[in-house]
N, C-alpha and C. Protein backbone atom coordinates (compact mmCIF):
# COMPACT_ATOMS: atom_id res chain seq x y z
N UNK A 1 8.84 1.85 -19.48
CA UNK A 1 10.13 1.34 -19.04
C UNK A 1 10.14 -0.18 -19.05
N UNK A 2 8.87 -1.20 -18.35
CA UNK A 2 8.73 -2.16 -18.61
C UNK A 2 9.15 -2.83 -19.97
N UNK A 3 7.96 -1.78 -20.64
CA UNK A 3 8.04 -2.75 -22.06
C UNK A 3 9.18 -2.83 -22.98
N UNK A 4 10.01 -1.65 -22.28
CA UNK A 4 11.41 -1.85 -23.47
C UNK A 4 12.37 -2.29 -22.59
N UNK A 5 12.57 -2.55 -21.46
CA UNK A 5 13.63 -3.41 -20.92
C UNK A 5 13.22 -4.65 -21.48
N UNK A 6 11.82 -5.26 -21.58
CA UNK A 6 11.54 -6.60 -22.39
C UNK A 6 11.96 -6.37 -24.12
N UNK A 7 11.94 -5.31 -24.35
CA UNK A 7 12.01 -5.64 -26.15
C UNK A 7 13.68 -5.21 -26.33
N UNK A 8 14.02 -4.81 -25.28
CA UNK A 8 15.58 -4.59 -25.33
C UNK A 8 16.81 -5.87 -25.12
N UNK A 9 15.43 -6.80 -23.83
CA UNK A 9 16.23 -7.88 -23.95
C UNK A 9 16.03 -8.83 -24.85
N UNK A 10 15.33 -8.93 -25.66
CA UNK A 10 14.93 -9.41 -26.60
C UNK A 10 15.87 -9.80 -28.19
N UNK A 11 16.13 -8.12 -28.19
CA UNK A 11 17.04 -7.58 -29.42
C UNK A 11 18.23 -8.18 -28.39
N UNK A 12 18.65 -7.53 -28.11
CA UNK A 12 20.59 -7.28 -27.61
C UNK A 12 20.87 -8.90 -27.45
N UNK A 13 20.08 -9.58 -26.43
CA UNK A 13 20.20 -10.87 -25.80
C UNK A 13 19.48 -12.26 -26.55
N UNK A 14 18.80 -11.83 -26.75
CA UNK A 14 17.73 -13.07 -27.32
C UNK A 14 17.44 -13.75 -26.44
N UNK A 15 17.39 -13.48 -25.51
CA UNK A 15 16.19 -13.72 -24.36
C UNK A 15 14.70 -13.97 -24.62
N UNK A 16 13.89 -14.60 -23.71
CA UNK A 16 12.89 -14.86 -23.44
C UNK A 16 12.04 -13.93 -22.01
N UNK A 17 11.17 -13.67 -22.36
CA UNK A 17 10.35 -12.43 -21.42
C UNK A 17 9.25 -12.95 -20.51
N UNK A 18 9.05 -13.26 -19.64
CA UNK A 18 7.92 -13.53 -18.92
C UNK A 18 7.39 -12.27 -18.23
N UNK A 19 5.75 -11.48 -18.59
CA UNK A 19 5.56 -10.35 -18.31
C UNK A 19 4.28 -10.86 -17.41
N UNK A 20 4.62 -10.79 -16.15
CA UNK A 20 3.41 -10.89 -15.12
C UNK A 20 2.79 -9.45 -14.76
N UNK A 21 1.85 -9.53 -15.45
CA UNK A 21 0.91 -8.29 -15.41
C UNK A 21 -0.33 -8.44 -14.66
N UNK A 22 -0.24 -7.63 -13.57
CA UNK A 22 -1.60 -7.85 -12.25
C UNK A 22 -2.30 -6.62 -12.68
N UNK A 23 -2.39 -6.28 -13.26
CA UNK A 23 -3.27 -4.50 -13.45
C UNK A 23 -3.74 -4.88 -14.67
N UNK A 24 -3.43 -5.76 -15.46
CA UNK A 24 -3.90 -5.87 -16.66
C UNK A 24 -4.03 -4.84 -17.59
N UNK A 25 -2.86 -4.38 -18.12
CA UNK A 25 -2.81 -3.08 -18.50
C UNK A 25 -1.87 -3.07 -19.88
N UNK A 26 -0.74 -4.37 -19.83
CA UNK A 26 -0.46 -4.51 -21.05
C UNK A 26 -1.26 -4.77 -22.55
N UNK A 27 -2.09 -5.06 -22.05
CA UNK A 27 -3.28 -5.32 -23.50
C UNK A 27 -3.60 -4.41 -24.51
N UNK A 28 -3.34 -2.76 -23.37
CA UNK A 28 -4.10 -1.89 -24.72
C UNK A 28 -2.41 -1.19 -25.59
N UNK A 29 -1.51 -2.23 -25.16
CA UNK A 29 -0.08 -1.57 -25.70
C UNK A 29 0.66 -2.98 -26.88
N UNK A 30 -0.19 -4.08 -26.41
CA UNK A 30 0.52 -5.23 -27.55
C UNK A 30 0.46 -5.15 -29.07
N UNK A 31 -0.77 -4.23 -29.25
CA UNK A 31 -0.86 -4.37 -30.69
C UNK A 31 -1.31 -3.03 -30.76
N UNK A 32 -0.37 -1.93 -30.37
CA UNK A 32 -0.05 -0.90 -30.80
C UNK A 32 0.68 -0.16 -31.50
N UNK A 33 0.73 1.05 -31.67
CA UNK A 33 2.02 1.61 -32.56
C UNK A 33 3.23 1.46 -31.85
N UNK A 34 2.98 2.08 -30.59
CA UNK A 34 3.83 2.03 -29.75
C UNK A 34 4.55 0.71 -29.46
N UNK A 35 4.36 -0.24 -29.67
CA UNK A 35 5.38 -1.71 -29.19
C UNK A 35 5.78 -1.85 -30.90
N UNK A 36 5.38 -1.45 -31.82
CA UNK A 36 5.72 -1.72 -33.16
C UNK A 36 6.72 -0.76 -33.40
N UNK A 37 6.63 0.46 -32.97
CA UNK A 37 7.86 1.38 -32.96
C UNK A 37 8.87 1.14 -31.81
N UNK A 38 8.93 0.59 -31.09
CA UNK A 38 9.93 -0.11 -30.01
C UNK A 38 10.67 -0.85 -30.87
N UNK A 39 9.82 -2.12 -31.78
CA UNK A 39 10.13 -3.44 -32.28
C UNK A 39 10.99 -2.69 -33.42
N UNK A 40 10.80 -1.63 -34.00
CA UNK A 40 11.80 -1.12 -35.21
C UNK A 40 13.06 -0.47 -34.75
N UNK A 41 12.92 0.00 -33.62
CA UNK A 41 13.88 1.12 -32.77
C UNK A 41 15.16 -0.22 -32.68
N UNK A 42 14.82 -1.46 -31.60
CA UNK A 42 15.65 -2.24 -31.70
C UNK A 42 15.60 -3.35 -32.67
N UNK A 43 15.22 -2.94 -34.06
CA UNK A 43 16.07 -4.39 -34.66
C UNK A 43 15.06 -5.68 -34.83
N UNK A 44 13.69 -5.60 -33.82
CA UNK A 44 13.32 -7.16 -33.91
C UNK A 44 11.98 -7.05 -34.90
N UNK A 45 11.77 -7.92 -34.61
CA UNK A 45 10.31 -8.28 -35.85
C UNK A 45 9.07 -8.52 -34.78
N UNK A 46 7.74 -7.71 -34.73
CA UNK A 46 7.35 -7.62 -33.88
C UNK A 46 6.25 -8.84 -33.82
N UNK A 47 5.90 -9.27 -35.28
CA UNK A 47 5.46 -10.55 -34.97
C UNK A 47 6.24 -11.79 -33.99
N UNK A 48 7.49 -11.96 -34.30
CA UNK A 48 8.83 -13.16 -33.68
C UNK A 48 8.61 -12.41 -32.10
N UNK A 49 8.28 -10.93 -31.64
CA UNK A 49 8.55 -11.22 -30.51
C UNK A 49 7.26 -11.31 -29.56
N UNK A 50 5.63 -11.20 -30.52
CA UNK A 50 4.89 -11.26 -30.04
C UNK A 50 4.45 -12.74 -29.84
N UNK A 51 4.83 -13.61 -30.59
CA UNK A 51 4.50 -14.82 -30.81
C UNK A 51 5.67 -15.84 -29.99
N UNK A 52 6.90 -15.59 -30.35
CA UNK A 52 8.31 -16.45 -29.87
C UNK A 52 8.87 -16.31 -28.46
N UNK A 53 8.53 -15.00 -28.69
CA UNK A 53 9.30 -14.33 -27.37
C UNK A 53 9.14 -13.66 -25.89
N UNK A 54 7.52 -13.59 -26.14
CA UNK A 54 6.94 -12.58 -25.08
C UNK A 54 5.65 -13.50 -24.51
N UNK A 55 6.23 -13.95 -23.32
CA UNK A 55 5.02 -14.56 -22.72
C UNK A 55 4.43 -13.82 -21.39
N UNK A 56 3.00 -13.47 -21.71
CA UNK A 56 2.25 -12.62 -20.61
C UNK A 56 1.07 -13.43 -19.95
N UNK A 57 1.84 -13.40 -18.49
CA UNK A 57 0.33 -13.94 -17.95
C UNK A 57 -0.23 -12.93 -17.33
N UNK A 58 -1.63 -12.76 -16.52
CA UNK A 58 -2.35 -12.34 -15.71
C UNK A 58 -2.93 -12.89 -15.01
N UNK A 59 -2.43 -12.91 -13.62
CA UNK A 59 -3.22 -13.61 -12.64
C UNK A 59 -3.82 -12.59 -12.14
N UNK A 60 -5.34 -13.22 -11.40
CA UNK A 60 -6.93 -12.60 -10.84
C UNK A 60 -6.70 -12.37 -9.67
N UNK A 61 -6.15 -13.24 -8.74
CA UNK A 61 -5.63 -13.18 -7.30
C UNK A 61 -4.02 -13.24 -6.73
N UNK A 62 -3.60 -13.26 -5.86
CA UNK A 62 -2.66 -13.17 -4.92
C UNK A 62 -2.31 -14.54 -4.76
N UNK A 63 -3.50 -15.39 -4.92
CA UNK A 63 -3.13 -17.14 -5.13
C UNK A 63 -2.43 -17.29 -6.43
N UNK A 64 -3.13 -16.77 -7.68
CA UNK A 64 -3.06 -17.12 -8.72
C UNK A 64 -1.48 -16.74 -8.92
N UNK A 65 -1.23 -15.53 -8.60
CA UNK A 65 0.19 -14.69 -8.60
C UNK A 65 1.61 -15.54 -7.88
N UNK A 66 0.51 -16.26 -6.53
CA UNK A 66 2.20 -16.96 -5.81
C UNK A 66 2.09 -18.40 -6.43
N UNK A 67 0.93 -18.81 -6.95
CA UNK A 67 1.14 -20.26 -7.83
C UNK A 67 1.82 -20.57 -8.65
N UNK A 68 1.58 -19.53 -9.66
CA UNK A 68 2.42 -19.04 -11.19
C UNK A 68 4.02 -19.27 -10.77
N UNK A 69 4.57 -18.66 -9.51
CA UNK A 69 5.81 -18.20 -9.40
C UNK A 69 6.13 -19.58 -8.93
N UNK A 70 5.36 -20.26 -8.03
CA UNK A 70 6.06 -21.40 -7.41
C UNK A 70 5.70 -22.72 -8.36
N UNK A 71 5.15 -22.68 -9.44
CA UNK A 71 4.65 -24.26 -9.89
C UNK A 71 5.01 -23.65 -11.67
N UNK A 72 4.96 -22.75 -11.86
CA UNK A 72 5.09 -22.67 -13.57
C UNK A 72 6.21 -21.54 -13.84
N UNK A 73 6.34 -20.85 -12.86
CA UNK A 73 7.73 -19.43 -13.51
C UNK A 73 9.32 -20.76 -13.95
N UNK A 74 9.52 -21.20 -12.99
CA UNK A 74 11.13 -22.18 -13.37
C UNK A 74 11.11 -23.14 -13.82
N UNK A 75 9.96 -23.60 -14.45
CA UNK A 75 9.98 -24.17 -15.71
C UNK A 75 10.28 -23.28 -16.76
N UNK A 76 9.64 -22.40 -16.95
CA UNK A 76 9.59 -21.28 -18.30
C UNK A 76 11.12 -20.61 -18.56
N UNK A 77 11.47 -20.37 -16.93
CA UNK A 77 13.01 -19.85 -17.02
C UNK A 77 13.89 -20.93 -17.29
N UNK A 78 14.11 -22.49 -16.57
CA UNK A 78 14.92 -23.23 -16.94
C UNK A 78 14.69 -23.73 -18.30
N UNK A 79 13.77 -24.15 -18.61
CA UNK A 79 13.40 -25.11 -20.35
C UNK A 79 13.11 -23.68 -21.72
N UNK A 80 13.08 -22.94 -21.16
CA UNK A 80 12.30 -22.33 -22.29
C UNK A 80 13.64 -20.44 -22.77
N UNK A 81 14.40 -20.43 -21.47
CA UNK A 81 15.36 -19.60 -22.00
C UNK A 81 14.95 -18.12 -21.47
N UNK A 82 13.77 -17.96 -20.61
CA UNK A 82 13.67 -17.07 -20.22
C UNK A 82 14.13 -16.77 -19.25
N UNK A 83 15.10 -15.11 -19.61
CA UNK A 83 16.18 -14.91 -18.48
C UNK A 83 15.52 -13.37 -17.93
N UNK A 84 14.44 -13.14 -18.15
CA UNK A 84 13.76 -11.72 -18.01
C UNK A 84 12.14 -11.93 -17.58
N UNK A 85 12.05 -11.71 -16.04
CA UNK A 85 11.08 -11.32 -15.49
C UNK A 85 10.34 -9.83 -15.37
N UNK A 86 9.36 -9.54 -15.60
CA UNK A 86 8.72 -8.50 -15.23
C UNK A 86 7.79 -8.57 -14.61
N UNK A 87 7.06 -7.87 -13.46
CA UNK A 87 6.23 -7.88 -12.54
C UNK A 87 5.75 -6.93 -12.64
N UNK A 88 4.15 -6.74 -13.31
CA UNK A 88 3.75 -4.98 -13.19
C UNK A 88 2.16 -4.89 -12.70
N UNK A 89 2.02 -4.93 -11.33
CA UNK A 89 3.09 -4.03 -10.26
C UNK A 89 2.90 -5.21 -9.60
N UNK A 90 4.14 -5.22 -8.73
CA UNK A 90 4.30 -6.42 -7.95
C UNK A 90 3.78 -6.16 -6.23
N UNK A 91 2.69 -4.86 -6.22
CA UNK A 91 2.43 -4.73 -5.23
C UNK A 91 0.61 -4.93 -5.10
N UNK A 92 0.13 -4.67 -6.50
CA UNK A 92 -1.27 -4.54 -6.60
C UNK A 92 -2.08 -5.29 -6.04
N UNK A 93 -1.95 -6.69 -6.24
CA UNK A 93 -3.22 -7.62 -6.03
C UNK A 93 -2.98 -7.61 -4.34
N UNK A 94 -1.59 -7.51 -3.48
CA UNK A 94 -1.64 -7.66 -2.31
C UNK A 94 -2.28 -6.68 -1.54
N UNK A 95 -2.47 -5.23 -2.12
CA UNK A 95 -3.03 -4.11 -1.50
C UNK A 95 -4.39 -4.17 -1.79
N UNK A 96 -4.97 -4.82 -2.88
CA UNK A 96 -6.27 -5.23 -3.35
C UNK A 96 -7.04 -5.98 -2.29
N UNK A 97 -6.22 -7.41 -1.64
CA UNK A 97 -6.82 -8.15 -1.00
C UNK A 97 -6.51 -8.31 0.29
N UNK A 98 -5.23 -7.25 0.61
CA UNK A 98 -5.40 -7.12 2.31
C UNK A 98 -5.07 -6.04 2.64
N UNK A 99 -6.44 -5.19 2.89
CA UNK A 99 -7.03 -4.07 3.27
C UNK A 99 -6.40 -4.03 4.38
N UNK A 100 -6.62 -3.01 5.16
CA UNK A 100 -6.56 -2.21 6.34
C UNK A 100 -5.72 -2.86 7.13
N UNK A 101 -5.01 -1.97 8.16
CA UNK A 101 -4.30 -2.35 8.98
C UNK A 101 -3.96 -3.56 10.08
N UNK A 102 -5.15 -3.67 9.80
CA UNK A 102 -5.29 -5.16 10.69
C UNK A 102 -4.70 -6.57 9.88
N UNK A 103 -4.78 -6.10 8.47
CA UNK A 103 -3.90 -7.44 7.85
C UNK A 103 -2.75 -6.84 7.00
N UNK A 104 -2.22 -5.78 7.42
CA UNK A 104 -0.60 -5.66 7.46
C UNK A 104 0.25 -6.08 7.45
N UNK A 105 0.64 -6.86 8.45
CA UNK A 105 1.74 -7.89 8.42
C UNK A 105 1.38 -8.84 7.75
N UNK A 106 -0.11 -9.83 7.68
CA UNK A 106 -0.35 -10.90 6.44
C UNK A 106 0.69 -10.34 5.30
N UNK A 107 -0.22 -9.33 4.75
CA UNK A 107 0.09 -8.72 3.71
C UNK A 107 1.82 -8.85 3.07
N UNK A 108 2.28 -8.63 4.16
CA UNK A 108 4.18 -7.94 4.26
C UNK A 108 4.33 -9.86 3.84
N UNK A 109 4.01 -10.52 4.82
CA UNK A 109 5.09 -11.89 4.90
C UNK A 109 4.24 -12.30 3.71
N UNK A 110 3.17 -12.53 2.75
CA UNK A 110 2.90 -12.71 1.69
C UNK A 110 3.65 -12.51 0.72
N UNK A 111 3.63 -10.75 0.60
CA UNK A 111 4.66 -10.56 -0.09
C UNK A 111 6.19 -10.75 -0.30
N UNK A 112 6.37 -10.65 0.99
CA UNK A 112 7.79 -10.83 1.59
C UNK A 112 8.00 -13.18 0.45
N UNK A 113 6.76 -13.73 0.53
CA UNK A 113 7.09 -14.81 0.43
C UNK A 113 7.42 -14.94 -0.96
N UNK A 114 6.70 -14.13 -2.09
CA UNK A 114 6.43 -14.19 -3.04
C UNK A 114 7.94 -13.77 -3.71
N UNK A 115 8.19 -12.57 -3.21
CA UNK A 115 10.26 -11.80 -4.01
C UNK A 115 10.79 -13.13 -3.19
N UNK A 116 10.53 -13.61 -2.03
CA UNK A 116 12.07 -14.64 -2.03
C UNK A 116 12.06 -15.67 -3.44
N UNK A 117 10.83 -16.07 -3.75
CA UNK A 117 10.84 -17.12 -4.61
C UNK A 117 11.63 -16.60 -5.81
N UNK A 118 11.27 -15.20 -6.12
CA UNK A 118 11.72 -14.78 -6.89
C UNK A 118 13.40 -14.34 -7.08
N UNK A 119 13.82 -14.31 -5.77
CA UNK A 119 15.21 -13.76 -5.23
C UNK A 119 15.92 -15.24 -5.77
N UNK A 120 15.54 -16.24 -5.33
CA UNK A 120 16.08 -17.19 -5.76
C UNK A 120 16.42 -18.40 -6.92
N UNK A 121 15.48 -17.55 -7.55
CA UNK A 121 15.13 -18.12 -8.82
C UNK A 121 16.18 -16.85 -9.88
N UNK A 122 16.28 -15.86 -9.39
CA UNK A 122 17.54 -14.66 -9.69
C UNK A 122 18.85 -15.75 -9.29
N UNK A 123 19.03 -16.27 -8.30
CA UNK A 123 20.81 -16.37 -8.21
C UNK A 123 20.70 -17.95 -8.87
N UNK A 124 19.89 -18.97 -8.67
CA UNK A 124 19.81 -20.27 -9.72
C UNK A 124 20.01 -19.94 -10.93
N UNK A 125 19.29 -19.02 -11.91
CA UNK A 125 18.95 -19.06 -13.38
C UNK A 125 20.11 -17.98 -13.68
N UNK A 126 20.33 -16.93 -12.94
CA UNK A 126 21.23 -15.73 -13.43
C UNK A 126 20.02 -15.17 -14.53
N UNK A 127 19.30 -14.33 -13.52
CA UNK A 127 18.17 -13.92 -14.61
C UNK A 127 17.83 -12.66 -14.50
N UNK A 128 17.21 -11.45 -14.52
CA UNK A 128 16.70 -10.33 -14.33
C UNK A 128 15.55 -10.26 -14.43
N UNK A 129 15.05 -10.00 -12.25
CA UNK A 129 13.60 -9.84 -12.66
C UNK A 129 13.24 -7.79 -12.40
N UNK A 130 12.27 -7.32 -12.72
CA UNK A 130 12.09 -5.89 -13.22
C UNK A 130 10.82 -6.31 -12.40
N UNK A 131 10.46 -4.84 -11.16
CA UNK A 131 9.11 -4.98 -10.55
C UNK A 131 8.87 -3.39 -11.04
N UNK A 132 7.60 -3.52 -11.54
CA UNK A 132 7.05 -2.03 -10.95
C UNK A 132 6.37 -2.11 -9.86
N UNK A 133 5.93 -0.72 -9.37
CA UNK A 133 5.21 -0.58 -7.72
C UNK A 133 4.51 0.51 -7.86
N UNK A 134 3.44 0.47 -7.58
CA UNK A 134 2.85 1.54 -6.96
C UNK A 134 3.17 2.82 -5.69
N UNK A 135 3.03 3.62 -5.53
CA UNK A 135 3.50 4.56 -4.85
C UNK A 135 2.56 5.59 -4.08
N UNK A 136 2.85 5.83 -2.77
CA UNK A 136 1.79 6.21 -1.61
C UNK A 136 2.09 8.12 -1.89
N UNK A 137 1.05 8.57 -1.56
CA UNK A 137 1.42 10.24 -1.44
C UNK A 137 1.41 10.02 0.26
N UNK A 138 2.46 10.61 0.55
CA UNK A 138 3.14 11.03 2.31
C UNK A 138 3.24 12.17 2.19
N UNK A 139 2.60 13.14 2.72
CA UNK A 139 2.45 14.62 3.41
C UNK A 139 4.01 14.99 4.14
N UNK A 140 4.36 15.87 3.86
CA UNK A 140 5.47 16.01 4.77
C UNK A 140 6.00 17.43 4.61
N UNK A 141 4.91 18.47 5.78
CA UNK A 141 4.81 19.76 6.32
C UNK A 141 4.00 20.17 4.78
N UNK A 142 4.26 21.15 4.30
CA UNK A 142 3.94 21.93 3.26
C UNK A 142 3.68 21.34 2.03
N UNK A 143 4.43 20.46 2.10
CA UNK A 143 4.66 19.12 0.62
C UNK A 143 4.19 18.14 0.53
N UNK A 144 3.79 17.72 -0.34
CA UNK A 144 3.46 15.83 -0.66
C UNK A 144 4.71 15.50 -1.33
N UNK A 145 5.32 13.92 -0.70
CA UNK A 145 6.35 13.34 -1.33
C UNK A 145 5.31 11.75 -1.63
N UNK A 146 6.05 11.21 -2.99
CA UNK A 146 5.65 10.29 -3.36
C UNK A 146 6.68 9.42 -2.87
N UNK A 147 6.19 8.17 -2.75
CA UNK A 147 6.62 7.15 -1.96
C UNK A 147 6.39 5.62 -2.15
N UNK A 148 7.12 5.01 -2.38
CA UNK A 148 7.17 3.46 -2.94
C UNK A 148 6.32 2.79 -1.82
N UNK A 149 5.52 1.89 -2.20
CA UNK A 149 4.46 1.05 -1.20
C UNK A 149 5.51 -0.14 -1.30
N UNK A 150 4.86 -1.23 -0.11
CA UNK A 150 5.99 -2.50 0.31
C UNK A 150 6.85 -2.42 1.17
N UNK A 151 6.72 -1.22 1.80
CA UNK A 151 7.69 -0.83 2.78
C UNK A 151 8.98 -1.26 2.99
N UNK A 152 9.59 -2.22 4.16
CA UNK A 152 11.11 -2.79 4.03
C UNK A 152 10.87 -3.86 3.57
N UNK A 153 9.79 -5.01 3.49
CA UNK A 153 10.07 -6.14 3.07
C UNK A 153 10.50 -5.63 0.94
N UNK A 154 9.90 -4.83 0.85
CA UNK A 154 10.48 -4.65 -0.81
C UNK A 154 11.62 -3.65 -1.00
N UNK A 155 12.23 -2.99 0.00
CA UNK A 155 13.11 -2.42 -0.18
C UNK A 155 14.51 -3.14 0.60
N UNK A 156 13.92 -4.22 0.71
CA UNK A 156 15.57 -5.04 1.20
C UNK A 156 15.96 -6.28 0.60
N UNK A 157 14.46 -6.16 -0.56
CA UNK A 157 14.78 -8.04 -1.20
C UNK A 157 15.27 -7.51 -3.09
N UNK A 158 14.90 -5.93 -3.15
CA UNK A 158 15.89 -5.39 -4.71
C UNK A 158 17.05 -4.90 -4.37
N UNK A 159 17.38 -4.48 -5.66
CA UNK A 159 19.13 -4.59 -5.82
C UNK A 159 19.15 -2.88 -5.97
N UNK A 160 18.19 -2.48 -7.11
CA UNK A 160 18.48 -1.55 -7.22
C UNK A 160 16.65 -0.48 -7.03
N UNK A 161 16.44 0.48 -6.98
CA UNK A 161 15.06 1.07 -6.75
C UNK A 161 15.39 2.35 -7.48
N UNK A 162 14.47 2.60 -8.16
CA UNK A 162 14.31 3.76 -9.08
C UNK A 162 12.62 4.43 -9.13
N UNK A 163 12.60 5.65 -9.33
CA UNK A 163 11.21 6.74 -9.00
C UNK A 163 11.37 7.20 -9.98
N UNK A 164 9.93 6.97 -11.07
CA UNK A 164 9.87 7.98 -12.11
C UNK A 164 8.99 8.96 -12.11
N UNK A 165 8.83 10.05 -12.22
CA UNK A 165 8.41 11.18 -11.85
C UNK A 165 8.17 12.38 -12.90
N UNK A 166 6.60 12.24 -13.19
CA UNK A 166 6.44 12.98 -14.01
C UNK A 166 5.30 14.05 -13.78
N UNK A 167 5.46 15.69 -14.00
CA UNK A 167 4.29 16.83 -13.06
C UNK A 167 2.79 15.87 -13.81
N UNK A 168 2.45 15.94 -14.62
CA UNK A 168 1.55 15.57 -15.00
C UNK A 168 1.46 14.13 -16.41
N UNK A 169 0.29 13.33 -16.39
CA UNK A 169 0.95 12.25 -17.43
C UNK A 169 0.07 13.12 -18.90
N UNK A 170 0.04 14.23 -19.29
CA UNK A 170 0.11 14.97 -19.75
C UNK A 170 1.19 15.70 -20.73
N UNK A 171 2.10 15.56 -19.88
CA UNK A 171 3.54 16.13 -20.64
C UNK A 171 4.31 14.17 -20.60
N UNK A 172 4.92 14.77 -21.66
CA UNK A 172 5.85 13.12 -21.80
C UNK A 172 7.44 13.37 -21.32
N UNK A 173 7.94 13.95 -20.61
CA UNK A 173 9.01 14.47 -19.93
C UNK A 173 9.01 13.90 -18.86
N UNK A 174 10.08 13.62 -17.81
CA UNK A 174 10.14 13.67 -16.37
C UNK A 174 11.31 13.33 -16.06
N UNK A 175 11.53 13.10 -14.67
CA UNK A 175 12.57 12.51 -14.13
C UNK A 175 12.67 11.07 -13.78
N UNK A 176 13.79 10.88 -13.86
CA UNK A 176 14.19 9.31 -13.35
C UNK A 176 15.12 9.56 -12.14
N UNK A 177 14.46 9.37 -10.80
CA UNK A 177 15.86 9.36 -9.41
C UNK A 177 16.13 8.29 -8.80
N UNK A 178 16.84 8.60 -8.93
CA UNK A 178 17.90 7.18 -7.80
C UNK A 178 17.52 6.95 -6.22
N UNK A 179 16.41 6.05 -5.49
CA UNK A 179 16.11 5.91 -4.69
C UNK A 179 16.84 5.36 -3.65
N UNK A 180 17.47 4.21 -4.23
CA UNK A 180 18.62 3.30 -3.56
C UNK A 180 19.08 2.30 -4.88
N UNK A 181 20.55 3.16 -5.37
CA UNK A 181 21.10 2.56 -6.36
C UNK A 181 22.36 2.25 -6.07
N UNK A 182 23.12 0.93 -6.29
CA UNK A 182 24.55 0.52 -6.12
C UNK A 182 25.28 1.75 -6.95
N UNK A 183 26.34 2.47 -6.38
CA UNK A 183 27.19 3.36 -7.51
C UNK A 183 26.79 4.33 -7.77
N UNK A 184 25.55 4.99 -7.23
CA UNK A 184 24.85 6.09 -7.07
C UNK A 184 24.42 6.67 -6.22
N UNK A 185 24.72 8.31 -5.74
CA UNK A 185 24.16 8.99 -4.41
C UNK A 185 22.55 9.27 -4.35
N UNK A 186 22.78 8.69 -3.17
CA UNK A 186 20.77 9.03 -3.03
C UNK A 186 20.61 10.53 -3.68
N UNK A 187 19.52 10.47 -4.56
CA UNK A 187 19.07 11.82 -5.13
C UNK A 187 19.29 11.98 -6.65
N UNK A 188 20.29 11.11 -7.26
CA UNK A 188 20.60 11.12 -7.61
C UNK A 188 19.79 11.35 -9.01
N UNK A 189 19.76 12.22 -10.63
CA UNK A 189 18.96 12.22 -11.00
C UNK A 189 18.67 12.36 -12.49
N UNK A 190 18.19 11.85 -13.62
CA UNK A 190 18.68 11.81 -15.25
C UNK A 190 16.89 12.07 -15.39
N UNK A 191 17.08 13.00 -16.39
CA UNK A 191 15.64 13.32 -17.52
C UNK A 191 15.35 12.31 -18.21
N UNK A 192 14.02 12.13 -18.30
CA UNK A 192 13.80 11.51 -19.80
C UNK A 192 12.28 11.98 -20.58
N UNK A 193 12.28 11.14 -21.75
CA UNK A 193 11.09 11.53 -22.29
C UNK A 193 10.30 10.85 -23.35
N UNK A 194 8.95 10.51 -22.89
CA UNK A 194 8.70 9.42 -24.13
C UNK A 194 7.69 10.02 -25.32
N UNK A 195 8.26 9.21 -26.30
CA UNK A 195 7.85 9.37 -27.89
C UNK A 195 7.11 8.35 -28.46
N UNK A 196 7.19 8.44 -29.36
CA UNK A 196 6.30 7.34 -29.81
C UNK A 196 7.12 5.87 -29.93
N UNK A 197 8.38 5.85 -29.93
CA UNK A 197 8.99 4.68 -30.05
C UNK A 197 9.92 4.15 -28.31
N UNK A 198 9.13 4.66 -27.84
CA UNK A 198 9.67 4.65 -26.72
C UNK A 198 9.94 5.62 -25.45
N UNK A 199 11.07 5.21 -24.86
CA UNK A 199 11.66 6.12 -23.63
C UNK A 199 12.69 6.64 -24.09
N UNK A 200 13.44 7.78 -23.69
CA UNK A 200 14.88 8.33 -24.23
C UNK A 200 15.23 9.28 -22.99
């Protein structure tokens, strides 16, 4: 979903992409089939958008992550045309480096510090930033429900929250539900399924 909201804005907009990747996980997909069949699906040339268009950092720490955002992200968005943030996952390095309950709240107002920068750098630039998140299993009687980590500080600083949901990553099918969407009833819920050129 990440990677083609970036190659979508790419084609349609001609936008610029900044892909902050904390899992370090985009690497084994840049010079794949898979981003080359994206790059044909919409239209672009996958050299122009690997080279012109798609800038990926990876930061090591939670420092490295709130530095980036406060000393080098609004440069890149004001001078350079990038109107498309991605964050994948914008919860990792903070659950990485503050363990257990006792640094909880650190944790929250960290994070909590990190989306304002970002909240505001959304209504200055008029930009779209895209987080993924990790997600907790919560027991509840008979059932496990999956569950977005970040608690309220990340569910009151997005616009919109979406759960993708698939039985196993085995089958390329699943659901997409509406967690808390403007114009949509909680529950709310559309199939999809990925191929080789993508999501559909």
């Amino acid at each position: 979903m990440a990677l083609q909201t970036a190659i979508a804005s790419v084609s349609q907009f001609g936008f610029r992409v900044v892909y902050v990747d904390t899992e370090k996980t985009i690497d084994q997909y840049l010079y794949s089939n898979l981003i080359r069949n994206m790059c044909n699906r919409f239209g672009i040339d996958y050299d122009k958008l690997i080279n012109n268009y798609l800038y990926v950092y990876n930061p090591a720490t939670v420092d490295d992550l709130e530095d980036f955002i406060k000393l080098r992200l609004a440069d890149l968005v004001l001078s350079n045309n990038a109107k498309v943030i991605i964050v994948d996952s914008i919860t990792a390095l903070y659950r990485a480096q503050f363990r257990g309950r006792e640094r909880l709240a650190e944790r929250q107002q960290r994070l909590h510090y990190v989306l304002d920068w970002l909240r505001r750098l959304t209504i200055r630039a008029g930009m779209l930033v895209v987080y993924t998140n990790q997600v907790m299993t919560s027991p509840a009687g008979f059932i496990e429900v999956k569950l977005p980590v970040g608690g309220n500080v990340l569910a009151h600083t997005v616009n919109a929250r979406w759960l993708m949901v698939r039985a196993s990553k085995a089958k390329n099918e699943g659901v997409l539900r509406a967690l808390d969407v403007p114009g949509l009833p909680p529950g709310f819920e559309t199939k999809y399924s990925i191929s080789d050129d993508g999501l559909h």
